[in-house]
Protein backbone atom coordinates (compact mmCIF):
# COMPACT_ATOMS: atom_id res chain seq x y z
CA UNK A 1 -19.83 1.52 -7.00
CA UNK A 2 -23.14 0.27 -5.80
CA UNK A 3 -22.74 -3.27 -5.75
CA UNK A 4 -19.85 -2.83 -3.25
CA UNK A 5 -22.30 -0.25 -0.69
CA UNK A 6 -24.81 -3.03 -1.30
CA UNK A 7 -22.75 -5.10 0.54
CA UNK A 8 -22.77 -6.13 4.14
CA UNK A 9 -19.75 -4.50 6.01
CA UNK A 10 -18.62 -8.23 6.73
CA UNK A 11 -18.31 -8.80 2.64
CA UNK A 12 -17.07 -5.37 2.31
CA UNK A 13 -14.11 -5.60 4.64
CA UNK A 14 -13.53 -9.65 3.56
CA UNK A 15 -13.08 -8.13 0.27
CA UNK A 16 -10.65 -4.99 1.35
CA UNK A 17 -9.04 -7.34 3.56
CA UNK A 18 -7.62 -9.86 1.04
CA UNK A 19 -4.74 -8.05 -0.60
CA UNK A 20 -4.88 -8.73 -4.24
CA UNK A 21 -8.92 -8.17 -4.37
CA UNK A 22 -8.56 -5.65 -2.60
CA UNK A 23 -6.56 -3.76 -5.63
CA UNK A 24 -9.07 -5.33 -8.36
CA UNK A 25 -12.26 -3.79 -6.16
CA UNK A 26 -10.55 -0.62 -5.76
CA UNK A 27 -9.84 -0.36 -9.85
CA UNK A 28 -13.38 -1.53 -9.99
CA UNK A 29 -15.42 0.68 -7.65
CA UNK A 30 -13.13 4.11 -8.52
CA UNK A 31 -13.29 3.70 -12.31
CA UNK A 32 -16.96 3.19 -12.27
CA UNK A 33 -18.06 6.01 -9.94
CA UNK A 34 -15.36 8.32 -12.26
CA UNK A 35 -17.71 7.24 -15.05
CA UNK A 36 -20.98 7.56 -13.15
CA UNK A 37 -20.02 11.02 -11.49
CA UNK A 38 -16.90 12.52 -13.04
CA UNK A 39 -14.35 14.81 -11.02
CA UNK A 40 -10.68 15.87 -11.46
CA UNK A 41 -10.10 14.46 -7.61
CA UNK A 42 -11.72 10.81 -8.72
CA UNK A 43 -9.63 10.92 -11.53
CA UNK A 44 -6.84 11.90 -10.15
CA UNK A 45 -7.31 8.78 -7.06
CA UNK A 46 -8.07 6.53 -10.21
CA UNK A 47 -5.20 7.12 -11.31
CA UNK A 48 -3.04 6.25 -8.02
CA UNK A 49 -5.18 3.26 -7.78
CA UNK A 50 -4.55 1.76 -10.88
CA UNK A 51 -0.61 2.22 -10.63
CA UNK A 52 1.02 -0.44 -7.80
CA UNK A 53 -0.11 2.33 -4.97
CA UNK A 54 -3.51 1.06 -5.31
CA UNK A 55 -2.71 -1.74 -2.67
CA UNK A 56 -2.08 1.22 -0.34
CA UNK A 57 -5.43 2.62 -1.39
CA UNK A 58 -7.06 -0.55 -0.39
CA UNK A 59 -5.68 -1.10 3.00
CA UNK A 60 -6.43 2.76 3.71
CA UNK A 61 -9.80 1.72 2.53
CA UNK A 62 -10.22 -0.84 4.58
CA UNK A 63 -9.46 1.32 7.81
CA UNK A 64 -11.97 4.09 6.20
CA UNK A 65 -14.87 1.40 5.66
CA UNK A 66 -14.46 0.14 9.21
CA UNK A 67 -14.77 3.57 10.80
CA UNK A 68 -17.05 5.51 8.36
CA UNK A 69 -18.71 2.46 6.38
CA UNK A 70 -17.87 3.83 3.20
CA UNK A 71 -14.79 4.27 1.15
CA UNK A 72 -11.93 7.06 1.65
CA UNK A 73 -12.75 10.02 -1.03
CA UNK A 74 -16.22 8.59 -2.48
């Protein structure tokens, strides 16, 4: 999770932007902060973004990053 908010908002949205990454950063960044931090409601969006709803997850994410610079539920 903290190499993506070391990003610059440009790389962060490049990489939310482009639809398969966007799923593999998503799996990435929600399965490590589960790990790091732990929390029925991570698991539970690590789950949805692991399935094919992820890509939903992303482009919500996307939306989120632009308007709150961080992700949806983090």
């Amino acid at each position: 999770m903290t190499w993506f908010n070391r990003q610059s908002r440009l790389v962060q949205i490049i990489l939310l932007l482009i639809p398969v990454v966007n799923w593999v950063v998503e799996i990435v960044v929600r399965w490590s902060t589960w790990l790091k931090k732990g929390g029925l409601i991570r698991f539970i969006v690590c789950i949805l973004v692991t399935l094919p709803t992820g890509i939903v997850f992303g482009w919500l994410d996307l939306i989120w990053v632009l308007l709150f610079k961080k992700l949806f539920l983090q």
